[in-house]
N, C-alpha and C. Protein backbone atom coordinates (compact mmCIF):
# COMPACT_ATOMS: atom_id res chain seq x y z
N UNK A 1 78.10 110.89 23.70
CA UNK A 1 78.83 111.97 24.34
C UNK A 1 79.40 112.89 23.27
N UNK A 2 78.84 114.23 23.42
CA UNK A 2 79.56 115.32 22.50
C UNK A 2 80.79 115.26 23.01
N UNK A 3 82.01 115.83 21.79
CA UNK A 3 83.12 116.35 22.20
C UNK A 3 83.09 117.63 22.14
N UNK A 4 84.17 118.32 23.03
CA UNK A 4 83.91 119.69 23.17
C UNK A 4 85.28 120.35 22.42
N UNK A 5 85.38 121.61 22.61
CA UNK A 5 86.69 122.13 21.69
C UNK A 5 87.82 121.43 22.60
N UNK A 6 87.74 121.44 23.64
CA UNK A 6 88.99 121.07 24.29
C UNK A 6 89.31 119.30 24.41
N UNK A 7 88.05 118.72 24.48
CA UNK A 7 88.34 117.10 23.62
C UNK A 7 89.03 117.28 22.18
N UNK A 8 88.89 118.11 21.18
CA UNK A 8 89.24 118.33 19.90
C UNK A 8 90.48 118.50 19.91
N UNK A 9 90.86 120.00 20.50
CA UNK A 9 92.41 120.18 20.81
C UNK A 9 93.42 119.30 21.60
N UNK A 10 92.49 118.54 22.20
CA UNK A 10 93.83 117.67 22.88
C UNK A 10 93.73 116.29 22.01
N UNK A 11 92.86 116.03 21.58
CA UNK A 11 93.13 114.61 20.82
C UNK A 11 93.96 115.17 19.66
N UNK A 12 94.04 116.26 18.93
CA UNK A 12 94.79 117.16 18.07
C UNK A 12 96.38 117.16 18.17
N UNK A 13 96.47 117.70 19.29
CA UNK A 13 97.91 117.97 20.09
C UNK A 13 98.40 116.48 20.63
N UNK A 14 97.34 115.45 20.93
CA UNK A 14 98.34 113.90 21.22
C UNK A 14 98.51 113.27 20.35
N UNK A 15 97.85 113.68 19.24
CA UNK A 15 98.28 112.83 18.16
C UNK A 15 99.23 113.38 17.23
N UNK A 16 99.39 114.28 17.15
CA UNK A 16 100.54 115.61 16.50
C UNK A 16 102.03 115.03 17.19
N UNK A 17 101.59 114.69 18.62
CA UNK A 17 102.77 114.78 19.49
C UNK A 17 103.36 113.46 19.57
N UNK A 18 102.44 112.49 19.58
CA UNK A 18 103.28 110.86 19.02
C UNK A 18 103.68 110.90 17.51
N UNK A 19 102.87 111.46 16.29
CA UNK A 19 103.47 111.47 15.39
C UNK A 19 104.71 111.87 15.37
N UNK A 20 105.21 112.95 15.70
CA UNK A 20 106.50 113.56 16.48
C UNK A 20 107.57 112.57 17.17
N UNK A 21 107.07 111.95 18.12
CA UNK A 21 107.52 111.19 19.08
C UNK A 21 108.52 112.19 20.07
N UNK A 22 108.02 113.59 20.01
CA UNK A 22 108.57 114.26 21.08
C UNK A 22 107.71 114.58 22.12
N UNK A 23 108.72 115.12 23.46
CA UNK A 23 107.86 115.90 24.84
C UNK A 23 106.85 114.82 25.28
N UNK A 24 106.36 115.72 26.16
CA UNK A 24 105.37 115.04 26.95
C UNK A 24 104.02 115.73 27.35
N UNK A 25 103.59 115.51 27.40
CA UNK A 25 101.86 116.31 28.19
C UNK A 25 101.72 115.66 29.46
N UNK A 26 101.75 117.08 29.97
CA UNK A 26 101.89 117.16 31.81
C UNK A 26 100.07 116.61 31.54
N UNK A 27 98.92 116.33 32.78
CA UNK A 27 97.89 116.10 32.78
C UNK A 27 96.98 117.38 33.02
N UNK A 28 95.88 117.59 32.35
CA UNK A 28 95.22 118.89 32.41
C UNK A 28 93.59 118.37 33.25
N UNK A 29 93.39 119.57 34.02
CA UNK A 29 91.81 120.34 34.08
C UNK A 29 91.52 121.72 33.37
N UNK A 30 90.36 121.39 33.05
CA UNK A 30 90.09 122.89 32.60
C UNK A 30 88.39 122.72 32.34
N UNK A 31 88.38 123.93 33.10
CA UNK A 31 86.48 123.87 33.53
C UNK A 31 86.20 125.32 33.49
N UNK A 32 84.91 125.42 33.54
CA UNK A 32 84.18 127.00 33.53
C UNK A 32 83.11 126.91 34.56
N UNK A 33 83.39 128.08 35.01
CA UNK A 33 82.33 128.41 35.92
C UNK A 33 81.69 129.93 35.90
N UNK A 34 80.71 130.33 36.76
CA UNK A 34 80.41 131.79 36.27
C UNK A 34 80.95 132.87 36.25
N UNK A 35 82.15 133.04 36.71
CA UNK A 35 83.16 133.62 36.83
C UNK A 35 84.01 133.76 35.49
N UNK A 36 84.61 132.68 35.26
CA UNK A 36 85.48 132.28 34.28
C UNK A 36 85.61 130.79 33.80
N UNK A 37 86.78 130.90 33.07
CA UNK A 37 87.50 129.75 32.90
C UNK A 37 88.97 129.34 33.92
N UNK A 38 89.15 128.15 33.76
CA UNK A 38 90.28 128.13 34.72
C UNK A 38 90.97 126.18 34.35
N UNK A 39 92.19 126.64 34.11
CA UNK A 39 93.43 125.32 33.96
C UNK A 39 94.34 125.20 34.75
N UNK A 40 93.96 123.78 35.25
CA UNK A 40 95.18 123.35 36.15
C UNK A 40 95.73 122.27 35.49
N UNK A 41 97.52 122.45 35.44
CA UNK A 41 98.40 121.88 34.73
C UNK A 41 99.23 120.79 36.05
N UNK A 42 99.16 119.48 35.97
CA UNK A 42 100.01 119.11 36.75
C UNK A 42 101.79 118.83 36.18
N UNK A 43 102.35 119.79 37.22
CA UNK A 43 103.88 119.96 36.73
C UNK A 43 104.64 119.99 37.95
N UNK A 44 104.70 118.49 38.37
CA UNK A 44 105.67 118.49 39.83
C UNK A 44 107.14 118.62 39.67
N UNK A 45 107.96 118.77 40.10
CA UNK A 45 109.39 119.28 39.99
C UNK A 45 109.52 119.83 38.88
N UNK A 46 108.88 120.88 38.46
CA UNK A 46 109.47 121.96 37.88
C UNK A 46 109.25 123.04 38.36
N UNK A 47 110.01 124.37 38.49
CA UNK A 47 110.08 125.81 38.93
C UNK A 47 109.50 126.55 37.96
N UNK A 48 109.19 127.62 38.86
CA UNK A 48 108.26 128.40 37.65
C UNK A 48 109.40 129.24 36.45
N UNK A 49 110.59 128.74 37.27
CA UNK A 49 111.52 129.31 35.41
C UNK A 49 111.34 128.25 34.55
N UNK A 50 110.84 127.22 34.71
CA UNK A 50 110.66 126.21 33.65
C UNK A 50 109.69 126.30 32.96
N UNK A 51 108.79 127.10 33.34
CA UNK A 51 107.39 127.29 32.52
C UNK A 51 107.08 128.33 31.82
N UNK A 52 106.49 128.85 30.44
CA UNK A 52 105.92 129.68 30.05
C UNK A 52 104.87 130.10 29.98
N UNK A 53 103.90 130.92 30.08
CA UNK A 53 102.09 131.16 29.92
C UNK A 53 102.36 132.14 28.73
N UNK A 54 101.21 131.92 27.70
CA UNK A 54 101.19 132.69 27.05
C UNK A 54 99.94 132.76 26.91
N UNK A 55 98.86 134.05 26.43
CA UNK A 55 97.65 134.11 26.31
C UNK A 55 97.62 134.94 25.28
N UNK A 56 97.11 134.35 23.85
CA UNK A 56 96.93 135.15 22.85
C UNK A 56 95.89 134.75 21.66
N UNK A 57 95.63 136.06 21.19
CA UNK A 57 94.53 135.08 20.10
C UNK A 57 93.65 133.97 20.71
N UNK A 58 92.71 134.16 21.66
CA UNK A 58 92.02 133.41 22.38
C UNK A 58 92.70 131.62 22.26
N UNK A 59 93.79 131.97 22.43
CA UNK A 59 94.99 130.48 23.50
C UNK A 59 95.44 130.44 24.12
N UNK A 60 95.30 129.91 25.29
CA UNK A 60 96.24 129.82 25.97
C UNK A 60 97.12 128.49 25.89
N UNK A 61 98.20 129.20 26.24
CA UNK A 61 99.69 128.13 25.62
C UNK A 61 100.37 127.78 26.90
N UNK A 62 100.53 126.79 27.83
CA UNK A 62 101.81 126.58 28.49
C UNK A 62 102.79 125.74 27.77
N UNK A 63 104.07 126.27 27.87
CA UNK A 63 105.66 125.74 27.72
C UNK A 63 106.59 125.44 29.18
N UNK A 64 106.81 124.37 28.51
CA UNK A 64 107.91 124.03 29.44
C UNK A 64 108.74 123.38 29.46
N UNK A 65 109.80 122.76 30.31
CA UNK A 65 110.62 122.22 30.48
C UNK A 65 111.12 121.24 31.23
N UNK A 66 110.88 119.83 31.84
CA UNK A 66 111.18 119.13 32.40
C UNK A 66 112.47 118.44 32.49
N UNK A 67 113.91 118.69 32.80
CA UNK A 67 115.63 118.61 32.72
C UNK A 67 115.38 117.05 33.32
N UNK A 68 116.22 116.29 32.06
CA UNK A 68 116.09 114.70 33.00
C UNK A 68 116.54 113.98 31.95
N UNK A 69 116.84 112.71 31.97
CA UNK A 69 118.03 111.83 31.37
C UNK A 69 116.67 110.70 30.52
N UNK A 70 117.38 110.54 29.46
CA UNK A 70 116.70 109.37 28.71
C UNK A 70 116.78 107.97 28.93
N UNK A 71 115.73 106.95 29.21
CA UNK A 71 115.58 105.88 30.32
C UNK A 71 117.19 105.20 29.57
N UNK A 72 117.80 104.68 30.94
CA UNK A 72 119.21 103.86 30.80
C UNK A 72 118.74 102.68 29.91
N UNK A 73 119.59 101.86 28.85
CA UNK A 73 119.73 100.86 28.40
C UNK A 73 119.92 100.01 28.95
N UNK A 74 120.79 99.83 30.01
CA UNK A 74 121.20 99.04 31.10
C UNK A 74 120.06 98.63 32.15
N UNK A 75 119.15 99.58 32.14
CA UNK A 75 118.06 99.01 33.39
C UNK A 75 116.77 98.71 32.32
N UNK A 76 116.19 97.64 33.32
CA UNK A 76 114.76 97.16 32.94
C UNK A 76 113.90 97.44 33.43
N UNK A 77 113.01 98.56 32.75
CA UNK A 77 111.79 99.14 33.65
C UNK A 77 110.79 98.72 33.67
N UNK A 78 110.04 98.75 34.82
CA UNK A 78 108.53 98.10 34.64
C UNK A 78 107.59 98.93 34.49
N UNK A 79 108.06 100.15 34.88
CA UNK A 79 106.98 101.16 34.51
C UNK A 79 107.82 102.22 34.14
N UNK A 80 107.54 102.98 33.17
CA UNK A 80 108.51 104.42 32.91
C UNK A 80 107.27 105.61 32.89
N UNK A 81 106.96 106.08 33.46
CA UNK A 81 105.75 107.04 33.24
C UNK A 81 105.95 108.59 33.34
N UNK A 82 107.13 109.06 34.09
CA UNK A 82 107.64 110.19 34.55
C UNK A 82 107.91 110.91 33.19
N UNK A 83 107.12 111.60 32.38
CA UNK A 83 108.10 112.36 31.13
C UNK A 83 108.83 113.19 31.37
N UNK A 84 110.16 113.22 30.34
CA UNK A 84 110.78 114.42 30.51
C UNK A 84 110.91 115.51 29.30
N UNK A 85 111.97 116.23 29.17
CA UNK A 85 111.88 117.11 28.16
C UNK A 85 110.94 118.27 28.05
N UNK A 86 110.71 118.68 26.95
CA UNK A 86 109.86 120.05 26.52
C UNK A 86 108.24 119.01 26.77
N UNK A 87 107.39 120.39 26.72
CA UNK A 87 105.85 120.00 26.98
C UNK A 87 105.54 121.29 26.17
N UNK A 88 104.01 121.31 25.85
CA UNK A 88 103.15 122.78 25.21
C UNK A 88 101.73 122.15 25.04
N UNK A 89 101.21 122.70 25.97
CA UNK A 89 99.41 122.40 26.03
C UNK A 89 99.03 123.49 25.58
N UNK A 90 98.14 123.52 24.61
CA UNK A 90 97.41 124.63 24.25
C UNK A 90 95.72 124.25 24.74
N UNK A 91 94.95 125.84 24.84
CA UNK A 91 93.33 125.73 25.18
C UNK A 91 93.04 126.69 24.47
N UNK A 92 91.91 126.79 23.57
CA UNK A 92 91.24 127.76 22.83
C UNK A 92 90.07 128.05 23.66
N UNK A 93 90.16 129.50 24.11
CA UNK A 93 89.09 130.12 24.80
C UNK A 93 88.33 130.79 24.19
N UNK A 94 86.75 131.19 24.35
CA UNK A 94 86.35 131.86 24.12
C UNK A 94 86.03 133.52 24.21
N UNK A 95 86.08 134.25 23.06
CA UNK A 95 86.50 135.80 22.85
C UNK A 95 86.28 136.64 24.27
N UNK A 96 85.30 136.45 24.80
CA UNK A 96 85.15 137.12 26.08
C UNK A 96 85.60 136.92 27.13
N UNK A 97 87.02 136.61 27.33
CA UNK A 97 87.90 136.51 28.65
C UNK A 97 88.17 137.97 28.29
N UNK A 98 88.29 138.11 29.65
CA UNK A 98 89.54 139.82 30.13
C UNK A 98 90.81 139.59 30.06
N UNK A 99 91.95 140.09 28.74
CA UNK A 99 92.87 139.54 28.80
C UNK A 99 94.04 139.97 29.92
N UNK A 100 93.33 141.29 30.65
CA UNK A 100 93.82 141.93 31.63
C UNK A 100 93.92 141.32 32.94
N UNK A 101 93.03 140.40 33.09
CA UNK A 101 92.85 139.82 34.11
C UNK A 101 93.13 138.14 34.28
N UNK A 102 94.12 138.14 33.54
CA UNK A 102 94.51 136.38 33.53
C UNK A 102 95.42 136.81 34.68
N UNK A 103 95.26 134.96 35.95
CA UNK A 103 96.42 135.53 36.60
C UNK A 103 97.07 133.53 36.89
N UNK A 104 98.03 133.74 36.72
CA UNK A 104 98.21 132.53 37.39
C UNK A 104 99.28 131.85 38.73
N UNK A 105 99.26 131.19 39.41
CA UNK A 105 99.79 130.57 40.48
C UNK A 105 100.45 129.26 40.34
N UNK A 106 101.37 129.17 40.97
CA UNK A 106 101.86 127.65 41.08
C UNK A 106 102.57 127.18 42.37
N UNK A 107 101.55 126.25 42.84
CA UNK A 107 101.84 125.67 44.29
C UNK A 107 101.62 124.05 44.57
N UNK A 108 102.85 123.44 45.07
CA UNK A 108 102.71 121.98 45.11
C UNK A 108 102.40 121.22 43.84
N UNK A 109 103.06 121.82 43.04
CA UNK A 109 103.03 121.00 42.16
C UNK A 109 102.10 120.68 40.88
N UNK A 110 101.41 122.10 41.02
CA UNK A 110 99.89 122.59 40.06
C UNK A 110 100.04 124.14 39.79
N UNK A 111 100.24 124.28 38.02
CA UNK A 111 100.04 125.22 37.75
C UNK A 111 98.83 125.90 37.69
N UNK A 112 97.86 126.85 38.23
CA UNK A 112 96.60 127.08 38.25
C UNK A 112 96.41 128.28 37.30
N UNK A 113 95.57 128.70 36.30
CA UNK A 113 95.34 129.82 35.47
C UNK A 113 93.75 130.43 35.31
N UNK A 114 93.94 131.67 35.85
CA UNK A 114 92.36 131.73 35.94
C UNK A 114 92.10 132.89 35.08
N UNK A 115 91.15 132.90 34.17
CA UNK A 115 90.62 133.58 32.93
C UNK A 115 89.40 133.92 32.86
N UNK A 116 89.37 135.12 33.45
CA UNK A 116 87.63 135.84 34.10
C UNK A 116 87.00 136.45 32.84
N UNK A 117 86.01 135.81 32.77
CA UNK A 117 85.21 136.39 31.79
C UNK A 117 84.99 138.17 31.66
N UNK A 118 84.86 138.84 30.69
CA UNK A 118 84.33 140.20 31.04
C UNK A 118 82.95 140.44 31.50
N UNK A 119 83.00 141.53 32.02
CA UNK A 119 81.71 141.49 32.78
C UNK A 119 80.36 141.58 32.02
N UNK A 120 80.46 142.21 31.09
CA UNK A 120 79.27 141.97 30.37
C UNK A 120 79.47 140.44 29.62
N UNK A 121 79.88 139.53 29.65
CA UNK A 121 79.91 137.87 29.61
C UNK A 121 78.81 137.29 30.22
N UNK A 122 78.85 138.08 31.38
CA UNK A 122 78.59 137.02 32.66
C UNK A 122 76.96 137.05 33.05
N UNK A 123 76.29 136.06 33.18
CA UNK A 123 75.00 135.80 33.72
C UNK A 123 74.10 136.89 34.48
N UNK A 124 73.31 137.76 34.49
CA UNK A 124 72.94 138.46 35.99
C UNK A 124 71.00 137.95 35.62
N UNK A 125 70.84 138.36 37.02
CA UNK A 125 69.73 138.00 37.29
C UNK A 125 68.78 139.50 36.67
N UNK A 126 67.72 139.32 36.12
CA UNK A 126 66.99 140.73 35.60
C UNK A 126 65.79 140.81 36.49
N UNK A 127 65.13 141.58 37.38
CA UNK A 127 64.10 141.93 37.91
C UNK A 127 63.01 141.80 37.31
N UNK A 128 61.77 141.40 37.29
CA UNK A 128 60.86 141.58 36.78
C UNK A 128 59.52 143.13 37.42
N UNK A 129 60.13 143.98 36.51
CA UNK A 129 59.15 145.47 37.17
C UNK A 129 57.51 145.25 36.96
């Protein structure tokens, strides 16, 4: 199995981020289709003032913020999985997105970001005369 840039960048960024031992990484998709590219961030209880998008230099960056208490000393957990604190996923796209046309949504609990290729990017079918 090849890895792709975005296997690269995230094994990059989780291992950066335990070295650290800060934040958390919400769970990602991110796929292409003929249209575009497109990332969905799962980020349940947070508001969209908790989040940042940034799209630059073919990256896209989410920031954020998850407000929440560091596990009690007093209790014994059997599972702790919920992170809290700061988060920052980065994706390196390729040069031909429209940077005009990034748009993104967030509903139930999924940030969605969609990154349309320009039109001369995109596939067309050629006639044969």
């Amino acid at each position: 199995m090849a890895l792709t840039s975005f296997d690269v960048d995230r094994l990059l960024h989780d291992t950066l981020r335990n070295m650290n031992g800060a934040g958390w990484a919400p769970p990602c998709n991110a796929y292409e289709d003929e249209h575009g590219f497109h990332v969905e961030v799962a980020v349940p209880g947070l508001s969209r003032q908790d989040m940042e998008i940034v799209f630059e230099d073919g990256v896209l960056t989410v920031k954020g913020e998850r407000k929440g208490e560091a596990p009690e000393n007093n209790r014994r957990y059997f599972a702790h999985e919920i992170g809290w604190g700061t988060f920052s996923r980065s994706f390196r796209l390729p040069s031909y997105i429209d940077p005009e046309k990034v748009s993104a949504c967030y509903k139930d609990g999924i940030l969605t970001m969609a990154l349309p290729k320009r039109e001369e990017a995109k596939a067309r079918r050629i006639e044969i005369g």
